[in-house]
PDB file of N, CA and C in Angstrom:
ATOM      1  N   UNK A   1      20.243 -28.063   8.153  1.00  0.00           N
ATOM      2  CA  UNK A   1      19.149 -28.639   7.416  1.00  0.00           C
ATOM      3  C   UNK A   1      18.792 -27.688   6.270  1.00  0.00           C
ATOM      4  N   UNK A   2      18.734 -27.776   5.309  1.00  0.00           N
ATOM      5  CA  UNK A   2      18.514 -27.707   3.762  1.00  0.00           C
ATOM      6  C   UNK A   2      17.011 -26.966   4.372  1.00  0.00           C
ATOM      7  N   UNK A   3      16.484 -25.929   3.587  1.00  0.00           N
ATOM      8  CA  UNK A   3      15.345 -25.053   3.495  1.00  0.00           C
ATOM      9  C   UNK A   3      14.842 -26.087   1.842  1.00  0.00           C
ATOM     10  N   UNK A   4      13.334 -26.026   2.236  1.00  0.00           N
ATOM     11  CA  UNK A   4      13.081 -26.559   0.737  1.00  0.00           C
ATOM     12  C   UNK A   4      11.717 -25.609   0.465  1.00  0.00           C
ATOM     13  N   UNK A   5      11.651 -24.982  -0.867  1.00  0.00           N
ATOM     14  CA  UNK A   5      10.344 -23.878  -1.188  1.00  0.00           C
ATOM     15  C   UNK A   5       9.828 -24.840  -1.415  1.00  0.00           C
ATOM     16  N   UNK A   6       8.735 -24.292  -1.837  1.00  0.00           N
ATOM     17  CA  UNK A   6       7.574 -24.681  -2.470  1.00  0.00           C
ATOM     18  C   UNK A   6       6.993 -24.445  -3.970  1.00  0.00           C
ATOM     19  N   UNK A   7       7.434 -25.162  -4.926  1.00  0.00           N
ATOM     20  CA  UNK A   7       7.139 -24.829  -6.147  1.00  0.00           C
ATOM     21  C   UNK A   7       5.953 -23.865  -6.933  1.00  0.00           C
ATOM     22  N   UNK A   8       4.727 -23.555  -5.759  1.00  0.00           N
ATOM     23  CA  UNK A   8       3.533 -22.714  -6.373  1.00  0.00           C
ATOM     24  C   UNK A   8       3.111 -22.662  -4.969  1.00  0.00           C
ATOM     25  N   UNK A   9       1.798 -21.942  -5.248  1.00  0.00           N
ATOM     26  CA  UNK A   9       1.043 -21.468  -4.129  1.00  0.00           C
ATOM     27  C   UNK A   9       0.425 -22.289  -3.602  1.00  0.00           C
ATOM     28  N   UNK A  10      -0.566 -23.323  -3.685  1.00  0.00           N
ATOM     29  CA  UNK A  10      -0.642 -24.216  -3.747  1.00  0.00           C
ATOM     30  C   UNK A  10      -0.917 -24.883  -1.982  1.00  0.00           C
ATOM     31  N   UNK A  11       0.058 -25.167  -1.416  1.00  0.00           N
ATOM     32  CA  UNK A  11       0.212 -25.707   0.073  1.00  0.00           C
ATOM     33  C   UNK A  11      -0.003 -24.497   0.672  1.00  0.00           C
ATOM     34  N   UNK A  12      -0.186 -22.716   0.885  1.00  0.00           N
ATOM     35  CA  UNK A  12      -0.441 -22.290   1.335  1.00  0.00           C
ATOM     36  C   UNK A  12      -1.438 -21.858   1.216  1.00  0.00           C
ATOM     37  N   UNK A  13      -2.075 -21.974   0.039  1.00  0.00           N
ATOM     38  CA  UNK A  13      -3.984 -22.083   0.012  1.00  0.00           C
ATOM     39  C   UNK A  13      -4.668 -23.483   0.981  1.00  0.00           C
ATOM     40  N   UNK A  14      -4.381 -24.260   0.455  1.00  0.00           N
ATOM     41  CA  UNK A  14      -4.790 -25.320   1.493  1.00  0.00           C
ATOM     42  C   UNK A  14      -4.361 -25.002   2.898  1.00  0.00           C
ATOM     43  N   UNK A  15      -3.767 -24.628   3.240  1.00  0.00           N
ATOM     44  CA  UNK A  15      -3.518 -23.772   4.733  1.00  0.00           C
ATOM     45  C   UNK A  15      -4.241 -22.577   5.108  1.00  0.00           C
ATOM     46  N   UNK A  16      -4.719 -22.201   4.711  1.00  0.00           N
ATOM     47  CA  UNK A  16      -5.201 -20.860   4.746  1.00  0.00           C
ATOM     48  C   UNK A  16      -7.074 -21.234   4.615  1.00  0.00           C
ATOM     49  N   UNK A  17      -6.625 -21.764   3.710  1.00  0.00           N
ATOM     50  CA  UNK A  17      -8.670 -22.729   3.560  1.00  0.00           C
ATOM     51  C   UNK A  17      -9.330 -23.682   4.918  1.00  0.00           C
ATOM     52  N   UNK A  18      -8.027 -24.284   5.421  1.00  0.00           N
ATOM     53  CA  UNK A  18      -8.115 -25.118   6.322  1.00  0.00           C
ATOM     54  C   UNK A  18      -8.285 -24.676   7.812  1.00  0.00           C
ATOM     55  N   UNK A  19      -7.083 -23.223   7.692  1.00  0.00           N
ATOM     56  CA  UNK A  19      -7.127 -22.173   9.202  1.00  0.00           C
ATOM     57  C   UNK A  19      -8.513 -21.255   9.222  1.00  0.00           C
ATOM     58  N   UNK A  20      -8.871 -21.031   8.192  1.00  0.00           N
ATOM     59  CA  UNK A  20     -10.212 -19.941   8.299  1.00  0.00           C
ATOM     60  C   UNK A  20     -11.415 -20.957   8.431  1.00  0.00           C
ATOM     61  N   UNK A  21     -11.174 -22.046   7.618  1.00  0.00           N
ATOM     62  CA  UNK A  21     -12.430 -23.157   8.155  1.00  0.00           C
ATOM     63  C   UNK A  21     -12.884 -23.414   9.560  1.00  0.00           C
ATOM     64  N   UNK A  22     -11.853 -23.635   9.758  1.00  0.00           N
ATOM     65  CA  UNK A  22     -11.636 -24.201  11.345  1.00  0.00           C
ATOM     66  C   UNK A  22     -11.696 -22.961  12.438  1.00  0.00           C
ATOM     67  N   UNK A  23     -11.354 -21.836  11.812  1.00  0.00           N
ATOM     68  CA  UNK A  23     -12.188 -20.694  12.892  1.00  0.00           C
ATOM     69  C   UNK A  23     -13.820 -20.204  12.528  1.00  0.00           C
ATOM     70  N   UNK A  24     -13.644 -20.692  11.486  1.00  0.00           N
ATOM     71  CA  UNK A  24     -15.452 -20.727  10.740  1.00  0.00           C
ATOM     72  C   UNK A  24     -15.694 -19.315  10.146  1.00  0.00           C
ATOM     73  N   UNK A  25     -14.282 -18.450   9.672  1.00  0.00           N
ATOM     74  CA  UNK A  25     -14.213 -17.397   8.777  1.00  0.00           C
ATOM     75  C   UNK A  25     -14.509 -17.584   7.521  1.00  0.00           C
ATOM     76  N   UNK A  26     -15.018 -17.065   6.576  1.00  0.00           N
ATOM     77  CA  UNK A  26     -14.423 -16.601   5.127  1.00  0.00           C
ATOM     78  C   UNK A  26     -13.068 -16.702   4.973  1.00  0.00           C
ATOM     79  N   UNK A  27     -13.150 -17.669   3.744  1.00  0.00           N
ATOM     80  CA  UNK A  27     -11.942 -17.646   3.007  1.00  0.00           C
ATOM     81  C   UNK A  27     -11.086 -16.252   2.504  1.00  0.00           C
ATOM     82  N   UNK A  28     -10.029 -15.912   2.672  1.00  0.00           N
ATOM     83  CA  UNK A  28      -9.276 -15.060   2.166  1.00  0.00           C
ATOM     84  C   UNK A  28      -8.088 -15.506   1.766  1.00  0.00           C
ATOM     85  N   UNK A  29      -7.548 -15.010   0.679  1.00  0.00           N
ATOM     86  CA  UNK A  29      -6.340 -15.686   0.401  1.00  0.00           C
ATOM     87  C   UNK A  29      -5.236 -14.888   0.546  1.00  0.00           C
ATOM     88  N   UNK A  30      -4.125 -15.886   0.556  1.00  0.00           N
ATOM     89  CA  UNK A  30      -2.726 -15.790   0.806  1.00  0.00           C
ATOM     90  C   UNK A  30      -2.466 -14.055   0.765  1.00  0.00           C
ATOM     91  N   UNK A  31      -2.309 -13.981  -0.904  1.00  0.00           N
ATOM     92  CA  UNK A  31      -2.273 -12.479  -1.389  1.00  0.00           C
ATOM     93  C   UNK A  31      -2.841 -11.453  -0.989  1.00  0.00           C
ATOM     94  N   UNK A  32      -4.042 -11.639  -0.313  1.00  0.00           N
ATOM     95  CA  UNK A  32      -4.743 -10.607   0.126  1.00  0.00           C
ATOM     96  C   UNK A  32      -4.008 -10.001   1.662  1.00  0.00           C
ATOM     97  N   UNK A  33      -3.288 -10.867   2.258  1.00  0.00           N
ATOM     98  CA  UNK A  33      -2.666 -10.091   3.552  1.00  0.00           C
ATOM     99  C   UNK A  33      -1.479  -9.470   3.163  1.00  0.00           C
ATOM    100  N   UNK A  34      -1.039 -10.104   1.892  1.00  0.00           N
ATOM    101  CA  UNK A  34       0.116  -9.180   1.419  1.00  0.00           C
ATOM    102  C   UNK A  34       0.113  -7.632   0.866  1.00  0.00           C
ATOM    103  N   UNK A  35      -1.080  -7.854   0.131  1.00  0.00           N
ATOM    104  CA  UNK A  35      -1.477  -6.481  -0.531  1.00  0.00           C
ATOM    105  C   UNK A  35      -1.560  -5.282   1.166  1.00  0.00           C
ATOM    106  N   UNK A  36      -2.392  -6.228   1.803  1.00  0.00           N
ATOM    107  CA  UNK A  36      -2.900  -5.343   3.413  1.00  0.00           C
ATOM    108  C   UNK A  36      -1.258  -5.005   4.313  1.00  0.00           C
ATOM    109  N   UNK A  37      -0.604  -5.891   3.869  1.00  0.00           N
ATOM    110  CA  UNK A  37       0.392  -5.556   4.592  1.00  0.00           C
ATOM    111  C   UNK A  37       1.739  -4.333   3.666  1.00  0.00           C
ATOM    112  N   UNK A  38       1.415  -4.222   2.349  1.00  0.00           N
ATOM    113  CA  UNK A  38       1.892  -3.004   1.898  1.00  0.00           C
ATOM    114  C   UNK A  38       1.453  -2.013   2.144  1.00  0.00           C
ATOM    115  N   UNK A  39      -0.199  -2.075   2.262  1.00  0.00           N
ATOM    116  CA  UNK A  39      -0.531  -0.987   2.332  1.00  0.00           C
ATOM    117  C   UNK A  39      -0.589  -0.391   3.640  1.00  0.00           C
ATOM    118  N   UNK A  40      -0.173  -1.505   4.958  1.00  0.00           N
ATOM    119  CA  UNK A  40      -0.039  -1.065   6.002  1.00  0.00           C
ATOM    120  C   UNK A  40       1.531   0.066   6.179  1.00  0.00           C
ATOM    121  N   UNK A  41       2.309  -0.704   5.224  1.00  0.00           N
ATOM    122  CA  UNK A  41       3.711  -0.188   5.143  1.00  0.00           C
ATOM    123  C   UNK A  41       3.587   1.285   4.836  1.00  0.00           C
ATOM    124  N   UNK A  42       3.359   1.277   3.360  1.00  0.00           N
ATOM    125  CA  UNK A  42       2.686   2.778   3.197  1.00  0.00           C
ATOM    126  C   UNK A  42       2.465   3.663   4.133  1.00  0.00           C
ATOM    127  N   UNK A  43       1.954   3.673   5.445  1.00  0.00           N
ATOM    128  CA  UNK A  43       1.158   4.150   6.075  1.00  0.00           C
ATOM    129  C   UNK A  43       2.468   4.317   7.362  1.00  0.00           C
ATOM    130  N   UNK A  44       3.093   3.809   7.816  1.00  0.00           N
ATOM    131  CA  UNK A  44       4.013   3.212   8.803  1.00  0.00           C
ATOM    132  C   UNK A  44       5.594   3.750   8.246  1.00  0.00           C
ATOM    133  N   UNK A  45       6.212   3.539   7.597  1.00  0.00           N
ATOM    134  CA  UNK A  45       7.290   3.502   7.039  1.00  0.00           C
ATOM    135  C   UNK A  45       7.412   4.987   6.681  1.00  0.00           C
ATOM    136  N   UNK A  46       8.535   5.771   7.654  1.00  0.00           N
ATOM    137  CA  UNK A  46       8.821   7.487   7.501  1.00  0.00           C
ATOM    138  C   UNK A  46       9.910   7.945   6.475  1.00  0.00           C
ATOM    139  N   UNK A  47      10.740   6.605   6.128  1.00  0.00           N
ATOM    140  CA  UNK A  47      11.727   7.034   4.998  1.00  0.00           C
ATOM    141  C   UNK A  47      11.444   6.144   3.955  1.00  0.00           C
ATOM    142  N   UNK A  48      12.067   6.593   2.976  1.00  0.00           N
ATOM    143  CA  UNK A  48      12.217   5.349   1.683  1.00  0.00           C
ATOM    144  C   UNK A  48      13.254   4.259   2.138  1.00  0.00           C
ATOM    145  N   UNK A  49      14.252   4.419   2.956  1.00  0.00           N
ATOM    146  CA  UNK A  49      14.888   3.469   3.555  1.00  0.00           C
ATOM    147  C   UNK A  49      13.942   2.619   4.221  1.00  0.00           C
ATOM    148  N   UNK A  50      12.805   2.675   4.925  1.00  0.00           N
ATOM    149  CA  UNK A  50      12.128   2.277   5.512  1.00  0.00           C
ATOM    150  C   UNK A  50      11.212   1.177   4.748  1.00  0.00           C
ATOM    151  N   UNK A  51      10.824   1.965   4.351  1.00  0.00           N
ATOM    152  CA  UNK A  51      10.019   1.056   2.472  1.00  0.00           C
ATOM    153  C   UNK A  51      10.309   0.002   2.017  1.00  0.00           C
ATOM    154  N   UNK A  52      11.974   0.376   1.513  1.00  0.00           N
ATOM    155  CA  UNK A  52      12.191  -0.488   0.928  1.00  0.00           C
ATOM    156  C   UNK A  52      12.909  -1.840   2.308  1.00  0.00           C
ATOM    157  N   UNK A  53      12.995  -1.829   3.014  1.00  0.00           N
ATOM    158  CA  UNK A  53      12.939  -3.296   3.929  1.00  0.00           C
ATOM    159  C   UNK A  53      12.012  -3.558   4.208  1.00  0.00           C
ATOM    160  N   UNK A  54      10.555  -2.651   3.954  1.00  0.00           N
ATOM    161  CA  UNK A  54       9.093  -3.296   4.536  1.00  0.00           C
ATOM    162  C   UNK A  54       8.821  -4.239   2.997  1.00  0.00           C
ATOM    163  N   UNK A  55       9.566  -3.564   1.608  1.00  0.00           N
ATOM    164  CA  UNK A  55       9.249  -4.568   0.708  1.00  0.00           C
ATOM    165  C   UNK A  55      10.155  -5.782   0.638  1.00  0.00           C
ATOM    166  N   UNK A  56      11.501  -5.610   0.957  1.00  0.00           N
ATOM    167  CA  UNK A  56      12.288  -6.815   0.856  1.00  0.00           C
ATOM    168  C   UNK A  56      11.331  -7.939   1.694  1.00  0.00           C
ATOM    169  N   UNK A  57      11.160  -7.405   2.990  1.00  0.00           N
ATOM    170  CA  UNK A  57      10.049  -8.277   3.800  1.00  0.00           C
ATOM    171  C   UNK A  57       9.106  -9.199   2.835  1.00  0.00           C
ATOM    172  N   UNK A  58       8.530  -8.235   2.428  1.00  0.00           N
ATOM    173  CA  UNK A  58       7.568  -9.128   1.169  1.00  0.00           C
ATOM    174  C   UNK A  58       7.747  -9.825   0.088  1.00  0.00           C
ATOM    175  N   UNK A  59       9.179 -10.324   0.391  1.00  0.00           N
ATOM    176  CA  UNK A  59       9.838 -10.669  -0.737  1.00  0.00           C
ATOM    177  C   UNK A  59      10.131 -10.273  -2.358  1.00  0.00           C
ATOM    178  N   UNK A  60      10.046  -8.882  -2.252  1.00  0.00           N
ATOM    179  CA  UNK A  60       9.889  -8.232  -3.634  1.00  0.00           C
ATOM    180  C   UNK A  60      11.833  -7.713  -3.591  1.00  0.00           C
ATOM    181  N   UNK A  61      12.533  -7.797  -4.233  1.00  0.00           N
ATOM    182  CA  UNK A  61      13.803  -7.206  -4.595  1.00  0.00           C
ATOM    183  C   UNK A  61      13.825  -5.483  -4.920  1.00  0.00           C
ATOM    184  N   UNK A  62      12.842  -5.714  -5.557  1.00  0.00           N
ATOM    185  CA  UNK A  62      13.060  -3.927  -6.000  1.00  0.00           C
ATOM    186  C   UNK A  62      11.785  -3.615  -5.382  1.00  0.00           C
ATOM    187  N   UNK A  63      11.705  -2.230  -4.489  1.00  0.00           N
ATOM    188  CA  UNK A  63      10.920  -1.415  -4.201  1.00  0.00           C
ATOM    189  C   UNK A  63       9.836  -1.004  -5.161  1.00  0.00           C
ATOM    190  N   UNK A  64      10.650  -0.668  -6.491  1.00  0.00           N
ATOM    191  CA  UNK A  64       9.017  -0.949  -7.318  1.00  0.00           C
ATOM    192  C   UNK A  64       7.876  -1.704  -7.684  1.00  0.00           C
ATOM    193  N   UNK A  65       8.551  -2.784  -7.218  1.00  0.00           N
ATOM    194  CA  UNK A  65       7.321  -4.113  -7.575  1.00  0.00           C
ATOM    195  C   UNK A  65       6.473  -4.222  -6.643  1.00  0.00           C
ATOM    196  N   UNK A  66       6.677  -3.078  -5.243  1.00  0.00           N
ATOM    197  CA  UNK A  66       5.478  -3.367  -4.085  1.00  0.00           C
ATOM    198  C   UNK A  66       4.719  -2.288  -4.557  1.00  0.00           C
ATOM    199  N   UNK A  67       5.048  -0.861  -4.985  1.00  0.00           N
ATOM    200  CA  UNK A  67       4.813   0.465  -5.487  1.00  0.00           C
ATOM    201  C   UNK A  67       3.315  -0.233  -6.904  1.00  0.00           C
ATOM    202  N   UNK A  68       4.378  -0.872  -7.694  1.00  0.00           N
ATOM    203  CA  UNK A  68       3.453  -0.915  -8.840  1.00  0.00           C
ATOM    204  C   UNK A  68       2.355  -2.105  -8.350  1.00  0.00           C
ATOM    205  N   UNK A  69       2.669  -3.261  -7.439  1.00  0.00           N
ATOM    206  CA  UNK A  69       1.764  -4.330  -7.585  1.00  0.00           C
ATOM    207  C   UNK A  69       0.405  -3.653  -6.525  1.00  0.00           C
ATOM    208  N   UNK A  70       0.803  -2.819  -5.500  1.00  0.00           N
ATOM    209  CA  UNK A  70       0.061  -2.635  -4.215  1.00  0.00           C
ATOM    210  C   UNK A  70       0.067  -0.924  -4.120  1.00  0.00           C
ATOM    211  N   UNK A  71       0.665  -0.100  -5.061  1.00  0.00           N
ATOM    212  CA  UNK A  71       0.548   1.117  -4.354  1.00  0.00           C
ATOM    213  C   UNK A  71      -0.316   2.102  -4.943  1.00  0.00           C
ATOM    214  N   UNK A  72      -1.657   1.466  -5.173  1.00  0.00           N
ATOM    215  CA  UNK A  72      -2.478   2.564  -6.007  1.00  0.00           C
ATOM    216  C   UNK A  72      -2.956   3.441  -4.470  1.00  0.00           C
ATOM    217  N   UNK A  73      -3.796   4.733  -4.246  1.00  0.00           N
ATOM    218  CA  UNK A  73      -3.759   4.904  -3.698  1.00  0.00           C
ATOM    219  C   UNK A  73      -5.096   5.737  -3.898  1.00  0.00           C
ATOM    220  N   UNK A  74      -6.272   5.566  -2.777  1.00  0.00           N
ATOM    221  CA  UNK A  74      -7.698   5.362  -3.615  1.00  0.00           C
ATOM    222  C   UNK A  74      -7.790   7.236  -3.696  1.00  0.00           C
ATOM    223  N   UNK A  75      -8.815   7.707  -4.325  1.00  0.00           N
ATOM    224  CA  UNK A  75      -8.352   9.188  -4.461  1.00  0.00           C
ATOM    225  C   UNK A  75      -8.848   9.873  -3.533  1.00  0.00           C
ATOM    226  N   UNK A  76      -9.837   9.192  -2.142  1.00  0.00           N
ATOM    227  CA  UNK A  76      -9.931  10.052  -1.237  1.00  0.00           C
ATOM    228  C   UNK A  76      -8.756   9.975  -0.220  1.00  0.00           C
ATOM    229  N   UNK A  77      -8.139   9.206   0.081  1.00  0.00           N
ATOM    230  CA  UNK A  77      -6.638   9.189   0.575  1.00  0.00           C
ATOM    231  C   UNK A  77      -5.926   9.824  -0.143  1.00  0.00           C
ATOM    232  N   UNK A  78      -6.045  10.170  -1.457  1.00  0.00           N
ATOM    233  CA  UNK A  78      -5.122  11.102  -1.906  1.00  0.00           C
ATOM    234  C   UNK A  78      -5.410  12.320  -1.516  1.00  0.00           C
ATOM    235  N   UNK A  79      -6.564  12.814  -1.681  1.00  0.00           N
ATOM    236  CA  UNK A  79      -6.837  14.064  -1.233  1.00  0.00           C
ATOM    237  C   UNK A  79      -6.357  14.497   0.222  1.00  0.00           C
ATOM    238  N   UNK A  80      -7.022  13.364   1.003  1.00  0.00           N
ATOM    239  CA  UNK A  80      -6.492  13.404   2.372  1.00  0.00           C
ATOM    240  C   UNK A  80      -4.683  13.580   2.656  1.00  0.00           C
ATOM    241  N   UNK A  81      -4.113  13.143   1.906  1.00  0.00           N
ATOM    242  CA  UNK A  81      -2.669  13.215   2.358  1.00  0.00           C
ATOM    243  C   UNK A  81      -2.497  14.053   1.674  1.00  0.00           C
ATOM    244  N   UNK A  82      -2.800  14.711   0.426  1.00  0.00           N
ATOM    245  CA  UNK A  82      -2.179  16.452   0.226  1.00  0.00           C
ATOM    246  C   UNK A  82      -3.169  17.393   0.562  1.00  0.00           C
ATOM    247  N   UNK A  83      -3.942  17.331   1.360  1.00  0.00           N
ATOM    248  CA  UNK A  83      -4.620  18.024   1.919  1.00  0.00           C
ATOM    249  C   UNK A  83      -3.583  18.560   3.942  1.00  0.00           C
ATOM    250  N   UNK A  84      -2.868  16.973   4.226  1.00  0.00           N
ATOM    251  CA  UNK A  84      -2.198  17.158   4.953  1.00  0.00           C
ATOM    252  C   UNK A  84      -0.750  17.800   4.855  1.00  0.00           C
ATOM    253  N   UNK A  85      -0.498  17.545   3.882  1.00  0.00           N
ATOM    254  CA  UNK A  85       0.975  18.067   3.503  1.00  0.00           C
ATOM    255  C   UNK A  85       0.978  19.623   3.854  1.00  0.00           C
ATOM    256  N   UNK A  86      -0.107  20.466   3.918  1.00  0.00           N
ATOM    257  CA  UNK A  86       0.220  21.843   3.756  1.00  0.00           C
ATOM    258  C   UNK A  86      -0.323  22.406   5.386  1.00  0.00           C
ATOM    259  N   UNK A  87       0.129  20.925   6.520  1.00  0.00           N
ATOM    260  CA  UNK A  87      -0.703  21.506   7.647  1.00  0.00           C
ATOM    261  C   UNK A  87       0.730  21.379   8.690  1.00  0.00           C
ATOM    262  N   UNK A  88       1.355  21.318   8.121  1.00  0.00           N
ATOM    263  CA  UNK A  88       2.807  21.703   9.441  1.00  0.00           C
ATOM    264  C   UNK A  88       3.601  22.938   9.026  1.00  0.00           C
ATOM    265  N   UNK A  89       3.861  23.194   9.792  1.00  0.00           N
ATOM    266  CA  UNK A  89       4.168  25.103   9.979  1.00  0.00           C
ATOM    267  C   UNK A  89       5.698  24.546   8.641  1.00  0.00           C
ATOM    268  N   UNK A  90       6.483  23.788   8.915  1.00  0.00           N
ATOM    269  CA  UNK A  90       7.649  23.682   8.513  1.00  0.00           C
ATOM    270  C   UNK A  90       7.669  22.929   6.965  1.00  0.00           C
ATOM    271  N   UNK A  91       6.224  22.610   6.426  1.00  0.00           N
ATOM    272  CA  UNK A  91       6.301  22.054   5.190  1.00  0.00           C
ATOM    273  C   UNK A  91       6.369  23.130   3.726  1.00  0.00           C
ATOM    274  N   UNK A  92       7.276  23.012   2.482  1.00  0.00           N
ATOM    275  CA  UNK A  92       7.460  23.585   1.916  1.00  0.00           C
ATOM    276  C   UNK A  92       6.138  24.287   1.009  1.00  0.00           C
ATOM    277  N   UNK A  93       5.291  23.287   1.143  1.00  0.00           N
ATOM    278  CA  UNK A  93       3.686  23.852   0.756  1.00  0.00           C
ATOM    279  C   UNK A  93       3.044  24.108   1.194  1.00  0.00           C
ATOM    280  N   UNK A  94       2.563  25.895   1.020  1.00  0.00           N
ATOM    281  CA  UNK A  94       1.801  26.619   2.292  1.00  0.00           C
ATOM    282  C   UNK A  94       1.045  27.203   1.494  1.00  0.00           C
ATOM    283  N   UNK A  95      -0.285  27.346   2.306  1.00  0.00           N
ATOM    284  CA  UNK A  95      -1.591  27.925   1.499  1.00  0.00           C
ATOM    285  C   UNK A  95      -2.131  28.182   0.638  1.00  0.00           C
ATOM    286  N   UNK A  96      -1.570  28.703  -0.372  1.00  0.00           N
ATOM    287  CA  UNK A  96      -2.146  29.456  -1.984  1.00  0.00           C
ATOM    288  C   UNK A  96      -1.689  27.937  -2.990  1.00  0.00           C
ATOM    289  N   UNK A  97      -0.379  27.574  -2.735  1.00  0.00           N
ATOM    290  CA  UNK A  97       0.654  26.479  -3.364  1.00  0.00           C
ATOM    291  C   UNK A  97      -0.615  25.171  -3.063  1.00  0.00           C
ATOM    292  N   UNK A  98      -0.949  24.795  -1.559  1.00  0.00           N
ATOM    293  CA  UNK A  98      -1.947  23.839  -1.835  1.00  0.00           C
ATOM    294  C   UNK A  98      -3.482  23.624  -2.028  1.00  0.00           C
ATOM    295  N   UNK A  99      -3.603  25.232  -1.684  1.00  0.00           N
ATOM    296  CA  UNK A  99      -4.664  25.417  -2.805  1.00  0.00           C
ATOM    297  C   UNK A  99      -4.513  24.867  -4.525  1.00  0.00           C
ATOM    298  N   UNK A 100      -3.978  25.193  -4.608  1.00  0.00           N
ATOM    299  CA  UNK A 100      -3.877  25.130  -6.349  1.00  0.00           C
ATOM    300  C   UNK A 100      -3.353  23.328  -6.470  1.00  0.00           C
ATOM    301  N   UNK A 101      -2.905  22.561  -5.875  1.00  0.00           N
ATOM    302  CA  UNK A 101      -2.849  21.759  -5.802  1.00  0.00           C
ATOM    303  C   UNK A 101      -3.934  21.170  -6.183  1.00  0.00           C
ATOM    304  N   UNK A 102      -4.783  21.189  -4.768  1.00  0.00           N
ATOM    305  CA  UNK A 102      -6.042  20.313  -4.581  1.00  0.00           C
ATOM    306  C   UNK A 102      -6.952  20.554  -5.853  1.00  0.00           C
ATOM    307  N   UNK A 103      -7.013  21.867  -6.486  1.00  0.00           N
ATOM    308  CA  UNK A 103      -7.616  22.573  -7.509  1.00  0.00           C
ATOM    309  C   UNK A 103      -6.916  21.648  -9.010  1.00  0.00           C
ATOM    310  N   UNK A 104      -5.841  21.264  -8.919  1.00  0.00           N
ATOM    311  CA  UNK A 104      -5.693  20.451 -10.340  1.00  0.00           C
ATOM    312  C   UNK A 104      -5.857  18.830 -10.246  1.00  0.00           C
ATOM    313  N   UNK A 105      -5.794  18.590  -8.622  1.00  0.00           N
ATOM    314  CA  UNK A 105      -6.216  17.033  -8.513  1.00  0.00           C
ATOM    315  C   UNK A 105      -7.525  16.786  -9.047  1.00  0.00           C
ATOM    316  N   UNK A 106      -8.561  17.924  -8.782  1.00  0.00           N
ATOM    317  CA  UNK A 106     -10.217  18.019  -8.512  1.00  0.00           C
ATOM    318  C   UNK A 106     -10.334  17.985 -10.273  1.00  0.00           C
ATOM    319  N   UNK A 107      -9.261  18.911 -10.916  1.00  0.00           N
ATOM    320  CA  UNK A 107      -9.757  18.855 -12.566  1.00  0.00           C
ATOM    321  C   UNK A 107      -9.219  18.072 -13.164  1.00  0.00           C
ATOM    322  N   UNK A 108      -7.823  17.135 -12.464  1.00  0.00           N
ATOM    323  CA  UNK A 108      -7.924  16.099 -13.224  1.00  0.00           C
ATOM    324  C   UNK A 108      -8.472  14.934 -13.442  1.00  0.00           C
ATOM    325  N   UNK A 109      -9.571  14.867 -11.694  1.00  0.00           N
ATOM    326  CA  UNK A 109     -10.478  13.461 -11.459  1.00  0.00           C
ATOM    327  C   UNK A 109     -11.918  14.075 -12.359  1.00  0.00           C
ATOM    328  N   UNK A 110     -12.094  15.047 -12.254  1.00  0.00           N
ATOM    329  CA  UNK A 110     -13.385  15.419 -12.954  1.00  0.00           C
ATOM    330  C   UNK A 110     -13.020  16.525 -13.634  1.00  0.00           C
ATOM    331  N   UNK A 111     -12.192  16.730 -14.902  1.00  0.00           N
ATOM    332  CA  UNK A 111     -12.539  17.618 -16.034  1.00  0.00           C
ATOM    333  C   UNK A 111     -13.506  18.621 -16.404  1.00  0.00           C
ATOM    334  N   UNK A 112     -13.553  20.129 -16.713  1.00  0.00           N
ATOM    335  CA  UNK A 112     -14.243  20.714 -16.764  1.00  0.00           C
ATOM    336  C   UNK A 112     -15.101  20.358 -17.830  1.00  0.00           C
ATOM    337  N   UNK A 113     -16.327  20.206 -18.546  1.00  0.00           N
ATOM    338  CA  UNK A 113     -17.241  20.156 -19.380  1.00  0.00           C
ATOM    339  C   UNK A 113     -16.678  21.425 -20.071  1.00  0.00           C
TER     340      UNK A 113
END
C-alpha cells in the first residue's frame, strides 16, 4: 500500500486541537514537541553519531538544520555546561583554563563599561 503525505500542516493541527480539547489541555502545537524533542536530544545523545539519527528522526537531512532551527542554548545552561566541563579529573580543561573561560563568557554577555 502506497504511503500518501500530507501536503501542509494542516491535518495535524486539527489533530492536535482536537486531542488537547478532548483532554481539556491548552492547545500546543505540532512544532512545539519537536523543538522539545531536540532539545531533549541535546541533552541525551553522547556522540555526534548520536545526534545526527536523533535529527534524521526529526526529519531534518542535515544535522545542521536541527542545530540552527532548535539549538540555541539559553545562557544559564551555558554556563552550567562549561562550568561542568572542567569537573572530571580526565577533561582537558582544568582550573585556571576554566576559569578564564567562564571570565570571557561573563564579558561577552555583559561587557565592561
Amino acid at each position: 500500500m502506497a504511503r500518501i503525505g500530507w501536503s501542509n500542516a494542516t491535518p495535524i493541527r486539527r489533530i492536535f486541537k482536537q486531542a488537547f480539547t478532548d483532554a481539556g489541555l491548552a492547545y500546543a502545537n505540532p512544532h512545539s514537541f519537536r523543538k522539545t524533542l531536540a532539545q531533549l536530544g541535546e541533552r541525551v545523545c553522547r556522540t555526534p553519531e548520536e545526534f545526527k539519527a536523533w535529527s534524521q528522526n526529526l526529519g531534518h537531512e542535515q544535522v545542521l538544520a536541527t542545530f540552527s532551527s532548535y539549538g540555541q542554548v539559553a545562557h544559564d545552561r551555558q554556563a552550567e555546561l562549561i562550568r561542568g566541563l572542567g569537573r572530571t579529573d580526565s577533561h582537558p580543561l582544568q582550573g585556571e583554563a576554566i576559569d578564564q573561560v567562564m571570565r570571557f563568557l561573563e564579558n561577552a554577555r555583559h561587557p565592561p563599561h
